[in-house]
PDB file of N, CA and C in Angstrom:
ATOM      1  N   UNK A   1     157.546 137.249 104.321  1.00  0.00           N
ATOM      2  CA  UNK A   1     156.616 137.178 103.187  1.00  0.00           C
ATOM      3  C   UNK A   1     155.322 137.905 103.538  1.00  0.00           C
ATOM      4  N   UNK A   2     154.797 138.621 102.609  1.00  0.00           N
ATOM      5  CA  UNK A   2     153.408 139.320 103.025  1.00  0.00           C
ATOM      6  C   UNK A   2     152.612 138.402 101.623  1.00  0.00           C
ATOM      7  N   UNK A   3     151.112 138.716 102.146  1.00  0.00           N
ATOM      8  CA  UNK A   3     149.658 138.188 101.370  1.00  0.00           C
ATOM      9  C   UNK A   3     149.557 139.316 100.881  1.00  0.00           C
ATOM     10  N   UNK A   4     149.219 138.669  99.344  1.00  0.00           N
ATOM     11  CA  UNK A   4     149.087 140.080  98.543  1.00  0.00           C
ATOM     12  C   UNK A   4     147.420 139.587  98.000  1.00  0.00           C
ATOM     13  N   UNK A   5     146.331 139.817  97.946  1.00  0.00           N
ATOM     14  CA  UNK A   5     145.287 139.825  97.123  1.00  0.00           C
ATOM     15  C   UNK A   5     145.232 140.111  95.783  1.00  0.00           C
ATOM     16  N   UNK A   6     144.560 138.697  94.983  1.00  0.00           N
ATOM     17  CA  UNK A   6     144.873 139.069  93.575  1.00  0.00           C
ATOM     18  C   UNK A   6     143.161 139.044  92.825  1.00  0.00           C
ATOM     19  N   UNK A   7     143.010 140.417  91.988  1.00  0.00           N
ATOM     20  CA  UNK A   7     141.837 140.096  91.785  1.00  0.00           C
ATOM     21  C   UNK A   7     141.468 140.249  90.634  1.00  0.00           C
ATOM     22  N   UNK A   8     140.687 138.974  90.084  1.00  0.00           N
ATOM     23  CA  UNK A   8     140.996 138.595  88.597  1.00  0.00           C
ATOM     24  C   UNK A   8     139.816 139.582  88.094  1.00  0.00           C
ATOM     25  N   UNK A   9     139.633 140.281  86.674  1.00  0.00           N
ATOM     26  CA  UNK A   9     138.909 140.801  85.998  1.00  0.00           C
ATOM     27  C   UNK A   9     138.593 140.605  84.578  1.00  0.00           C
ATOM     28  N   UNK A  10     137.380 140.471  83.907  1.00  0.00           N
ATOM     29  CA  UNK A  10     137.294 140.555  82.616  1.00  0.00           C
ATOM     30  C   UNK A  10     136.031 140.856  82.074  1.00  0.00           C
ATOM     31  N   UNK A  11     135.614 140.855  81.028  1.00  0.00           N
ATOM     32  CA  UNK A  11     134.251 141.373  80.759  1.00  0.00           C
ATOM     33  C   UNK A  11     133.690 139.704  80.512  1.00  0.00           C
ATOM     34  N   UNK A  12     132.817 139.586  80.927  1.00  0.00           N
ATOM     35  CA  UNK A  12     132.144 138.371  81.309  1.00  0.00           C
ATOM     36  C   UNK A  12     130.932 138.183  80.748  1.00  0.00           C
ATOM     37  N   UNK A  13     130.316 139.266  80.354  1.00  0.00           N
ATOM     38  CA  UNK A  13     129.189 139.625  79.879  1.00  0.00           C
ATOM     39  C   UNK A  13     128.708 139.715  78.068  1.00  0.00           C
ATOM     40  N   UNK A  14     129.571 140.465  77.569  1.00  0.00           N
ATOM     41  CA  UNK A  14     129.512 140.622  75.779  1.00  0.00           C
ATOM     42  C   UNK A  14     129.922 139.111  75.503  1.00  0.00           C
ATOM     43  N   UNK A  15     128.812 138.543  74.565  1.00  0.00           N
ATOM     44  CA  UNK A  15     128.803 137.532  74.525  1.00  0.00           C
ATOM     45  C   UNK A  15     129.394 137.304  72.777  1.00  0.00           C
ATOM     46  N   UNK A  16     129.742 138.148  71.854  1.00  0.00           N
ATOM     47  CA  UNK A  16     130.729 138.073  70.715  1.00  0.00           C
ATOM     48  C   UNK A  16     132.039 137.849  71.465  1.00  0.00           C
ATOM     49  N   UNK A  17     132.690 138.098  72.485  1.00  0.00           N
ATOM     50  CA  UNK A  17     134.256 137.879  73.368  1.00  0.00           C
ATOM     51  C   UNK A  17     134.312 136.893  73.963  1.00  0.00           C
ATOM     52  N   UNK A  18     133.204 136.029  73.939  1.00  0.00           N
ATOM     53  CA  UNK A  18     133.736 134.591  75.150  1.00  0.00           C
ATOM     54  C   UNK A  18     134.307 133.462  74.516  1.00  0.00           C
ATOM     55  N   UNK A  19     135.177 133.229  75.248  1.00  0.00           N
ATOM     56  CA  UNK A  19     135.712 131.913  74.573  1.00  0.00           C
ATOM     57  C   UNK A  19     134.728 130.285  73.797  1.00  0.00           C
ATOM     58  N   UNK A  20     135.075 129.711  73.001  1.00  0.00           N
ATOM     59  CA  UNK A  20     133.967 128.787  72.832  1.00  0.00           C
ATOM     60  C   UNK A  20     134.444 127.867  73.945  1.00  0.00           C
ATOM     61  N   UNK A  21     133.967 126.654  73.915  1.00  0.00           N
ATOM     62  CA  UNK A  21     134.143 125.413  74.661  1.00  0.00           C
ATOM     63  C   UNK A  21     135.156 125.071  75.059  1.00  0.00           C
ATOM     64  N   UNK A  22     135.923 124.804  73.351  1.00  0.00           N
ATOM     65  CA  UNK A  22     137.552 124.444  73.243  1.00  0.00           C
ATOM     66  C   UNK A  22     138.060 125.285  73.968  1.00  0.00           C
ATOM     67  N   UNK A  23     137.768 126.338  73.623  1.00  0.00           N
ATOM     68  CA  UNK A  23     139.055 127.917  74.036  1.00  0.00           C
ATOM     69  C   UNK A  23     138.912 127.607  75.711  1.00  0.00           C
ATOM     70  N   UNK A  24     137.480 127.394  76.784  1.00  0.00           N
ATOM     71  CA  UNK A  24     137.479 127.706  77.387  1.00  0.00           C
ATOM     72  C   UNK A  24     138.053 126.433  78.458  1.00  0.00           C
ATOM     73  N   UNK A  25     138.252 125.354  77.749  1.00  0.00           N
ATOM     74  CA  UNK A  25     138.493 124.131  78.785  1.00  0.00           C
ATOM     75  C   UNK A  25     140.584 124.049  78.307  1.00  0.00           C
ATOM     76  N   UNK A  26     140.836 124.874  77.103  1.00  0.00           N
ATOM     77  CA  UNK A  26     142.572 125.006  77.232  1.00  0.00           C
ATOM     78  C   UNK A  26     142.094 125.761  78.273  1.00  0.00           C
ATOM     79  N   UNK A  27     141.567 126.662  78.600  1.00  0.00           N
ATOM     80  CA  UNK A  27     142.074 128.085  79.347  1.00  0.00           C
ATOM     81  C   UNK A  27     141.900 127.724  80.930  1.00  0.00           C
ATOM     82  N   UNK A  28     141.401 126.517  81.232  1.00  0.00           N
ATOM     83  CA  UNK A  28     140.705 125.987  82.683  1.00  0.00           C
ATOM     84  C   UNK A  28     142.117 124.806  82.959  1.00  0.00           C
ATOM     85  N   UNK A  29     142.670 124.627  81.728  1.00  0.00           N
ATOM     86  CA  UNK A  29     143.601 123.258  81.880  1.00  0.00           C
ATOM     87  C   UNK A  29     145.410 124.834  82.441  1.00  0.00           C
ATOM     88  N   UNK A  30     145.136 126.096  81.881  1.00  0.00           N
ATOM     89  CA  UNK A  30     145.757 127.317  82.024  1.00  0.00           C
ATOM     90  C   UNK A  30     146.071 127.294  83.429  1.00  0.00           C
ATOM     91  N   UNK A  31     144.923 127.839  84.061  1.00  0.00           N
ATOM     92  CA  UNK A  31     144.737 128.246  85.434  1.00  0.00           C
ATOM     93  C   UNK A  31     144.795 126.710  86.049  1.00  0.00           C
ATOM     94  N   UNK A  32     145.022 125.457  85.890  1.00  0.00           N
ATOM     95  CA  UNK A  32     145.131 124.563  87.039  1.00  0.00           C
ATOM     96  C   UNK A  32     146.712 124.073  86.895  1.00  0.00           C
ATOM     97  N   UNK A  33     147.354 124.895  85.866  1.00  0.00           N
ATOM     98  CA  UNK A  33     148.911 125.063  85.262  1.00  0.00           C
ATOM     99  C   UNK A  33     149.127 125.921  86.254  1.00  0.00           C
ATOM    100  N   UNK A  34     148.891 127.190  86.301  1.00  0.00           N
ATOM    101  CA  UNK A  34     149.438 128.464  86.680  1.00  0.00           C
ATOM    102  C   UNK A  34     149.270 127.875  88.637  1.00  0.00           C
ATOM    103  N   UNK A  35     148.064 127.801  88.739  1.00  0.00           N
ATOM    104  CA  UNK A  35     147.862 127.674  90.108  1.00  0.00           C
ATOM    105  C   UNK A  35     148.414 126.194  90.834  1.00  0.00           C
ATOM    106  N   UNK A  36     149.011 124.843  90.100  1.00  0.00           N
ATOM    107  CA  UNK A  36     149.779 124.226  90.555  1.00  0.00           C
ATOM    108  C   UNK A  36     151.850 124.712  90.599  1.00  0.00           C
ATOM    109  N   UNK A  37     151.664 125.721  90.043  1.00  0.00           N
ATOM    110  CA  UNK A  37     153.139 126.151  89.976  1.00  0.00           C
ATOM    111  C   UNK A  37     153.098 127.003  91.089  1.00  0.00           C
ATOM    112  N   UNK A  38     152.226 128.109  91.529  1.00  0.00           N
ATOM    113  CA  UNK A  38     152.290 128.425  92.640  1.00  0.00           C
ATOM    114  C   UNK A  38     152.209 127.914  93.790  1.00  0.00           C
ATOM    115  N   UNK A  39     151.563 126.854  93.917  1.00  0.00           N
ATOM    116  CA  UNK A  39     151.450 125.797  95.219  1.00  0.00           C
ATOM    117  C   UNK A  39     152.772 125.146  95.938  1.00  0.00           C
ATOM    118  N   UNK A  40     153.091 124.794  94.161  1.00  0.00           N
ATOM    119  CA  UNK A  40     154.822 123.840  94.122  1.00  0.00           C
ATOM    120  C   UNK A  40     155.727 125.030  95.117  1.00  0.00           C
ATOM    121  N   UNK A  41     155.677 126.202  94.601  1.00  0.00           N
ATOM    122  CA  UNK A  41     156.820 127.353  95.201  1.00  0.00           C
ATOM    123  C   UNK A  41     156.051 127.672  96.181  1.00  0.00           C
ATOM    124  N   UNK A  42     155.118 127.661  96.915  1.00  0.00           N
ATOM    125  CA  UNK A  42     154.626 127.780  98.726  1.00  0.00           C
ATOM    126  C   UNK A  42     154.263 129.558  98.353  1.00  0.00           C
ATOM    127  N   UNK A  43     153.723 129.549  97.072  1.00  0.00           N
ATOM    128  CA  UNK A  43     153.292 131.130  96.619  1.00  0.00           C
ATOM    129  C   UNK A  43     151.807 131.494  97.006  1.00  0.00           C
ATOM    130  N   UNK A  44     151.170 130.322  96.898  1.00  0.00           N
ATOM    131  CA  UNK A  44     149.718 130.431  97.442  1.00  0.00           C
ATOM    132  C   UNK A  44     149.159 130.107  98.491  1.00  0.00           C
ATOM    133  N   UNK A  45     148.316 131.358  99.147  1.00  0.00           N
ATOM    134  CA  UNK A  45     148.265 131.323 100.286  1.00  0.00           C
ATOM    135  C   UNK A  45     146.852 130.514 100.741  1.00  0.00           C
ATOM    136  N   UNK A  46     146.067 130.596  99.507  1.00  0.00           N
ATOM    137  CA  UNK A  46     144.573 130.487  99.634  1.00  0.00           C
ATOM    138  C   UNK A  46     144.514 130.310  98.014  1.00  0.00           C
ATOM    139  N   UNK A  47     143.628 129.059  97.721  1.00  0.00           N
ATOM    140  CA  UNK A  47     143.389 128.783  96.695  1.00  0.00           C
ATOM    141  C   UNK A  47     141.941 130.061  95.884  1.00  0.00           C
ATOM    142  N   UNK A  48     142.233 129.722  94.424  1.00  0.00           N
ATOM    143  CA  UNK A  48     141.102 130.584  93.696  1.00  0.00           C
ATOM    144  C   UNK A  48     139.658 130.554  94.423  1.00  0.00           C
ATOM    145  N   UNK A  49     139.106 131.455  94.244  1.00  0.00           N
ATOM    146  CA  UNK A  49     138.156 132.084  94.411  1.00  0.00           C
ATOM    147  C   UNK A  49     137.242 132.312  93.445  1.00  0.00           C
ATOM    148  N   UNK A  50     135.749 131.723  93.235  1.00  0.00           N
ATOM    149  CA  UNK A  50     135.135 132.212  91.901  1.00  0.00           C
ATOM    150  C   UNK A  50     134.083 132.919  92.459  1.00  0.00           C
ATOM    151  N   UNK A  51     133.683 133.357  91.868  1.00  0.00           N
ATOM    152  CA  UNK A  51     132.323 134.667  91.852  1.00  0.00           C
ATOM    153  C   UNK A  51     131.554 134.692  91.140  1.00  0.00           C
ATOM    154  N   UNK A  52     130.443 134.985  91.466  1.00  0.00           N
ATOM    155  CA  UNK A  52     128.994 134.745  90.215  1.00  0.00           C
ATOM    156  C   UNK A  52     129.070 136.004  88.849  1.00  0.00           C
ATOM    157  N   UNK A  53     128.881 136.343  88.188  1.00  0.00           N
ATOM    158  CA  UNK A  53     128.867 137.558  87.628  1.00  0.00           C
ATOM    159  C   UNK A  53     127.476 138.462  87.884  1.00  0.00           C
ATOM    160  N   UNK A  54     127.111 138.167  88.864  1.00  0.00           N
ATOM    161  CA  UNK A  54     125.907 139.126  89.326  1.00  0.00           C
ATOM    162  C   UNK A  54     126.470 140.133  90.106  1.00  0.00           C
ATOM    163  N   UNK A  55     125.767 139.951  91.184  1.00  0.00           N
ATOM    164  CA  UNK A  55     126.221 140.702  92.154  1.00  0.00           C
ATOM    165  C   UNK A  55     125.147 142.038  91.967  1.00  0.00           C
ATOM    166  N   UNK A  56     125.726 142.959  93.445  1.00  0.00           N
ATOM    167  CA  UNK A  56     124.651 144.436  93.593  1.00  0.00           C
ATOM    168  C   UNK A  56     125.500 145.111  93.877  1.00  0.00           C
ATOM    169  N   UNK A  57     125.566 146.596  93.390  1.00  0.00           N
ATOM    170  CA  UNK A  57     126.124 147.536  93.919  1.00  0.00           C
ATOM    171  C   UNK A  57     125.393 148.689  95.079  1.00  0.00           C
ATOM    172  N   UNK A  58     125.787 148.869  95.888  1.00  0.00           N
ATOM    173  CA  UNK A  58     124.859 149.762  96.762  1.00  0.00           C
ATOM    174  C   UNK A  58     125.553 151.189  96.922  1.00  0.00           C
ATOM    175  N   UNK A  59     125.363 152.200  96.335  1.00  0.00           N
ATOM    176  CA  UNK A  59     125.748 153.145  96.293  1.00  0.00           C
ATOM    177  C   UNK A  59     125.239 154.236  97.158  1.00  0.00           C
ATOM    178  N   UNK A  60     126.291 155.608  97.458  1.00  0.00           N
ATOM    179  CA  UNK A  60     126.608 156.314  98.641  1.00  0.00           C
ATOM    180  C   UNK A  60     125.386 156.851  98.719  1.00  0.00           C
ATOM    181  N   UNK A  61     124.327 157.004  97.975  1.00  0.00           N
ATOM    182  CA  UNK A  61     123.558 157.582  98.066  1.00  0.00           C
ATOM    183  C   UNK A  61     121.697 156.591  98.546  1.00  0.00           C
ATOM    184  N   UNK A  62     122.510 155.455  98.972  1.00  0.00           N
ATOM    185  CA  UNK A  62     121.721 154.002  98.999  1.00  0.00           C
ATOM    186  C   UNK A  62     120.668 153.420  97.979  1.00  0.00           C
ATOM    187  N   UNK A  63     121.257 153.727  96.388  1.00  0.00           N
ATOM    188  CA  UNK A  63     120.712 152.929  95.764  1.00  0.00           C
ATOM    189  C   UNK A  63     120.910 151.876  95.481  1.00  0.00           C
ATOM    190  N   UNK A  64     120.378 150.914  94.691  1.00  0.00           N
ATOM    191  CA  UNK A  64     120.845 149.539  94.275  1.00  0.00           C
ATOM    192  C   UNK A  64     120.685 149.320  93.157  1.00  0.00           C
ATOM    193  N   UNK A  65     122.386 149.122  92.382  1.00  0.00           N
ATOM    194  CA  UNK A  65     121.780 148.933  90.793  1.00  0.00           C
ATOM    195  C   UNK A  65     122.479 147.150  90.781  1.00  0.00           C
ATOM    196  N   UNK A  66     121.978 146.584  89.940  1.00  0.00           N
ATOM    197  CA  UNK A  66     122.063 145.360  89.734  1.00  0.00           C
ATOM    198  C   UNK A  66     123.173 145.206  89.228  1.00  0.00           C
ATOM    199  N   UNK A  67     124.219 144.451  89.111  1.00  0.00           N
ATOM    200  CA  UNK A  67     125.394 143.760  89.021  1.00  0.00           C
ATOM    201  C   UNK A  67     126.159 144.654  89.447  1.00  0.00           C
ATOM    202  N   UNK A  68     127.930 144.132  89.693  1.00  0.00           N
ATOM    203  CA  UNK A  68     128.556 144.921  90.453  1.00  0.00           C
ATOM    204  C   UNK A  68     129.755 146.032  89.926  1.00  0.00           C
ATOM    205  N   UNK A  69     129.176 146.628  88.516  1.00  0.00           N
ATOM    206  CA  UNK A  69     130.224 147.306  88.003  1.00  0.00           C
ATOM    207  C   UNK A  69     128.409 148.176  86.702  1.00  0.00           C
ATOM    208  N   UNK A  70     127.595 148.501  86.980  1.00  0.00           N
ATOM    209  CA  UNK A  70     126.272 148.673  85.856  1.00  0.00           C
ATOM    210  C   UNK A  70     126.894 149.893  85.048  1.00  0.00           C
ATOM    211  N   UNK A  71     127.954 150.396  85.053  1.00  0.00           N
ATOM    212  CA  UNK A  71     128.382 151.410  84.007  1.00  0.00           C
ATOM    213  C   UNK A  71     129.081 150.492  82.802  1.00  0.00           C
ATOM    214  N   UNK A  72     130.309 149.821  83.369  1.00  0.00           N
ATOM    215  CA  UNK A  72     131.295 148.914  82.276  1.00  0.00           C
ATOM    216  C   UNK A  72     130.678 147.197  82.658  1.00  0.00           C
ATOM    217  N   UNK A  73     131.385 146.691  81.529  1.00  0.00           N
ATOM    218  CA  UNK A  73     131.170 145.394  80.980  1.00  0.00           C
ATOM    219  C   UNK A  73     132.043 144.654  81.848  1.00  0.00           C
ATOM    220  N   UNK A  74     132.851 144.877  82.693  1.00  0.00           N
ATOM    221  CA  UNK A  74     134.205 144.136  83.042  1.00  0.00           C
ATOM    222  C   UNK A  74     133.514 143.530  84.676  1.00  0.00           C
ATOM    223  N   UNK A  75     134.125 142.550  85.225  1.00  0.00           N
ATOM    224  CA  UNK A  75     133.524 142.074  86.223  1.00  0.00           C
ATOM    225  C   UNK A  75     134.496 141.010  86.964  1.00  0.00           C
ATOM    226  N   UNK A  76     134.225 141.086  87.971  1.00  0.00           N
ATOM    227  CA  UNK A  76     135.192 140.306  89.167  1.00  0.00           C
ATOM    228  C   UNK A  76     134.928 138.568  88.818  1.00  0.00           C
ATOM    229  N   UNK A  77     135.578 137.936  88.551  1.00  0.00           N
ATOM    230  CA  UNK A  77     135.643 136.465  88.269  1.00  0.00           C
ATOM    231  C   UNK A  77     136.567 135.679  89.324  1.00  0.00           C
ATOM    232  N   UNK A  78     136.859 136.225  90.418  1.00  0.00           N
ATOM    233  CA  UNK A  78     137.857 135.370  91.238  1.00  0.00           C
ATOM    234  C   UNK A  78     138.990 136.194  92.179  1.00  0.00           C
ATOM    235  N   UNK A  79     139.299 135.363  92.896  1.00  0.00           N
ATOM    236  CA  UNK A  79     140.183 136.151  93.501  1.00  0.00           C
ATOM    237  C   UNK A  79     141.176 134.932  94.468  1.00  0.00           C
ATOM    238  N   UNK A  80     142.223 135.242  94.202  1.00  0.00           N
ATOM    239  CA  UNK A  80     143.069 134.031  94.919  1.00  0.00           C
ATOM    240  C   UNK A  80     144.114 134.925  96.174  1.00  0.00           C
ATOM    241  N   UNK A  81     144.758 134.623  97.620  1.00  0.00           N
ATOM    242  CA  UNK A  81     145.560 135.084  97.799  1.00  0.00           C
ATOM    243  C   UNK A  81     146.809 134.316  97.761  1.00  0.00           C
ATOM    244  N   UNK A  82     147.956 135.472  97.749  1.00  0.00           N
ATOM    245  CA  UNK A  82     149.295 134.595  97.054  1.00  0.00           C
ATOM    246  C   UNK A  82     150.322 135.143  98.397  1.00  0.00           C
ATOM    247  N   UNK A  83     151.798 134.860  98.338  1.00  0.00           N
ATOM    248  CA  UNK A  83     152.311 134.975  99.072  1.00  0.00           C
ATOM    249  C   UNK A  83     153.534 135.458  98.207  1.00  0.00           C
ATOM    250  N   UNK A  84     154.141 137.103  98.433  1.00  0.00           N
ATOM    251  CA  UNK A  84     155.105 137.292  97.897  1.00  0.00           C
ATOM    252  C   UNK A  84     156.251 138.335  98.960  1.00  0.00           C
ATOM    253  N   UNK A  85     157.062 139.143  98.547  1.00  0.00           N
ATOM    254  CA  UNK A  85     158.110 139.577  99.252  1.00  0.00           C
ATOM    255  C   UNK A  85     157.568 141.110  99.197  1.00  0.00           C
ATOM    256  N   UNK A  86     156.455 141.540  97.843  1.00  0.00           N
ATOM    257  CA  UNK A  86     156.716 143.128  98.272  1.00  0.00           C
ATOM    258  C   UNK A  86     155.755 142.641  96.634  1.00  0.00           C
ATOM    259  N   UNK A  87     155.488 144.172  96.555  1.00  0.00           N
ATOM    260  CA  UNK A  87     154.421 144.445  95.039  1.00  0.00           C
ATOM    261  C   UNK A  87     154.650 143.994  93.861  1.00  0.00           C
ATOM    262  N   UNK A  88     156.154 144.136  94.241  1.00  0.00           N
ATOM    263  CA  UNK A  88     156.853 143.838  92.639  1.00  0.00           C
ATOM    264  C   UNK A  88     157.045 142.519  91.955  1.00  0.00           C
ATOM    265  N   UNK A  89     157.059 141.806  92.900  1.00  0.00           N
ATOM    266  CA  UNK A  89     157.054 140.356  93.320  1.00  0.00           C
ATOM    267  C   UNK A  89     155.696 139.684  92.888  1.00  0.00           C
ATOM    268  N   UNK A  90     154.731 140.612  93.677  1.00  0.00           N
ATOM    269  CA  UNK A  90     153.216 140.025  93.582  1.00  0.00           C
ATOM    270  C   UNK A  90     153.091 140.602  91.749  1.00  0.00           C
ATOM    271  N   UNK A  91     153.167 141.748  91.544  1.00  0.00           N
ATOM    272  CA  UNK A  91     153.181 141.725  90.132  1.00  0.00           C
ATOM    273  C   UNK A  91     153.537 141.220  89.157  1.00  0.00           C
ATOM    274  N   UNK A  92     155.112 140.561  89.291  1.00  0.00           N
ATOM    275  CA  UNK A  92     155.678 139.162  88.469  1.00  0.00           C
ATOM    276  C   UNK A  92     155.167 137.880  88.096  1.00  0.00           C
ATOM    277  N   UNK A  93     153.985 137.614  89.948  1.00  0.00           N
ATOM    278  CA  UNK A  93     153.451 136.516  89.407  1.00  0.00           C
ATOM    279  C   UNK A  93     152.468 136.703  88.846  1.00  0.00           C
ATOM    280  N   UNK A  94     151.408 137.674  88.939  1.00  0.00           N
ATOM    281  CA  UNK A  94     150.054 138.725  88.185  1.00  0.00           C
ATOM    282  C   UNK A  94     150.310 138.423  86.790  1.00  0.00           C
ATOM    283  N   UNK A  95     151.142 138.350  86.643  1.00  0.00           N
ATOM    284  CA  UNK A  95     151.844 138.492  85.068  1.00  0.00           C
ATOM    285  C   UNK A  95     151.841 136.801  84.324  1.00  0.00           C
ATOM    286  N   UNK A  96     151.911 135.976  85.090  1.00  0.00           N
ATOM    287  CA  UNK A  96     151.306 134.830  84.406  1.00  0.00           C
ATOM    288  C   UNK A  96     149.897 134.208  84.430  1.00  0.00           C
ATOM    289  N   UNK A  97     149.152 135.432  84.912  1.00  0.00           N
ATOM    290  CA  UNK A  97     147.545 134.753  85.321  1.00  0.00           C
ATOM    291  C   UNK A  97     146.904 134.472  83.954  1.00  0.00           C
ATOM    292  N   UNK A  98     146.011 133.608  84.230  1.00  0.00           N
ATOM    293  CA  UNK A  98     145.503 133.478  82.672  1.00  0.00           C
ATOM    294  C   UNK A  98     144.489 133.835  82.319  1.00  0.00           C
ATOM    295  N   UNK A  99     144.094 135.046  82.953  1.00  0.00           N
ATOM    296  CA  UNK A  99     142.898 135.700  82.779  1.00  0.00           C
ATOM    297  C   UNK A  99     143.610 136.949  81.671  1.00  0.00           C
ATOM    298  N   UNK A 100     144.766 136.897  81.637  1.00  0.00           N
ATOM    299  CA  UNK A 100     145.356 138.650  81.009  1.00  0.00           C
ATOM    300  C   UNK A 100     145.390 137.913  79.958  1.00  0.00           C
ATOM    301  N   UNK A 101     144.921 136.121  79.190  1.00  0.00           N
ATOM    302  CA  UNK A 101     145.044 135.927  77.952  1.00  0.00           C
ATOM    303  C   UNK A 101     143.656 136.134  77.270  1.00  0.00           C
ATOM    304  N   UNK A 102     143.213 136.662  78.169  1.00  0.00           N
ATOM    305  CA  UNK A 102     141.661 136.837  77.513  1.00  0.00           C
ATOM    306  C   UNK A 102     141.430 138.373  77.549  1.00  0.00           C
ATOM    307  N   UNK A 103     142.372 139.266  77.475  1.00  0.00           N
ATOM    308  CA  UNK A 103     142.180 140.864  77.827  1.00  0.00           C
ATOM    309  C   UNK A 103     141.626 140.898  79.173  1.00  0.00           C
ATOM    310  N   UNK A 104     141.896 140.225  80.557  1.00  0.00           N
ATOM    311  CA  UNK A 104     141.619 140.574  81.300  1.00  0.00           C
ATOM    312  C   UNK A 104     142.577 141.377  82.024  1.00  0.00           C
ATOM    313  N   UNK A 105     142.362 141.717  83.326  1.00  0.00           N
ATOM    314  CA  UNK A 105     143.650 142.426  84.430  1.00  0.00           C
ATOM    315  C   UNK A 105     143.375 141.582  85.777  1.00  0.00           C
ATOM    316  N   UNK A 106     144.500 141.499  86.372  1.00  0.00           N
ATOM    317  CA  UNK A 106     144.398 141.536  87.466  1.00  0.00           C
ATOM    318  C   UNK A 106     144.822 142.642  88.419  1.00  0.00           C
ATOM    319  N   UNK A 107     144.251 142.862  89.691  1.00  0.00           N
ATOM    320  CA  UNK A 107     144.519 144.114  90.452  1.00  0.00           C
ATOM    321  C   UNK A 107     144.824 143.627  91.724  1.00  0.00           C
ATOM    322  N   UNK A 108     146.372 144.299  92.204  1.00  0.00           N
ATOM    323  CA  UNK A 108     147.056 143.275  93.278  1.00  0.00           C
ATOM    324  C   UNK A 108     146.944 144.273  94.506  1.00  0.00           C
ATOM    325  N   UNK A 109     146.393 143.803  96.100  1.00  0.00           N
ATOM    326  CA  UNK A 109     146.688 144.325  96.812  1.00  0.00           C
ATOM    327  C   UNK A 109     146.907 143.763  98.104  1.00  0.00           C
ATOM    328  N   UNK A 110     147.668 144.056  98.959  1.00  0.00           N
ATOM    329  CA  UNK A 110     148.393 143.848  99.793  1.00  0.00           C
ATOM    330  C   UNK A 110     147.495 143.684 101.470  1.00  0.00           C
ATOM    331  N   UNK A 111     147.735 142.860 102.001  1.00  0.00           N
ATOM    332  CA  UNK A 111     147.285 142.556 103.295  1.00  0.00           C
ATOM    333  C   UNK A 111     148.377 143.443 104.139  1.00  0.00           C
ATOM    334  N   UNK A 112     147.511 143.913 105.244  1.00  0.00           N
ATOM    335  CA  UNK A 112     147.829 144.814 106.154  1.00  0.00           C
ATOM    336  C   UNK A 112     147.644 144.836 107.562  1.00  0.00           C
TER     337      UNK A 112
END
């Protein structure tokens, strides 16, 4: 089995797209669904991960712009590692995260 890194994304910021209350405590009852089914199958290696939506970017040229994406709206909300056989695998389970019910992505990568 290899650790694959999973890293949740969505725009966090435009505040006409956020879920209300309701939307957002189904969507919390989602992810403690999704992430007890992975536990059950010995898929998770390391529980979720949350992240502030701040953050700094420090760029090649050593500036510093404030939050960690200042061109797009989209932003790192978490990151869990999982335990699968190969990409395709880690992508199957990517595929029930419950961040992709909110137009988010997740972006899977592999320990080495």
């Amino acid at each position: 089995m290899n650790e694959f890194l999973l890293i949740f994304r969505r725009d966090f910021t435009s505040k006409e797209i956020q879920p209300s209350p309701e939307e957002m405590q189904q969507h919390f009852q989602q992810w403690q669904n999704w992430f007890g089914s992975l536990a059950a199958q010995d898929k998770l290696a390391r529980p979720l991960q949350r992240w502030d939506g701040q953050g700094k970017l420090v760029s090649s040229d050593k500036g510093i712009t404030n939050g960690p994406y200042a061109e797009i709206k989209e932003s790192i909300g978490g990151l869990a590692i999982i335990r699968a056989k190969d990409y395709d695998e880690a992508a199957e389970i990517a595929q029930g995260c419950p961040v992709l019910n909110f137009g988010g992505n997740v972006e899977i990568r592999m320990a080495v």
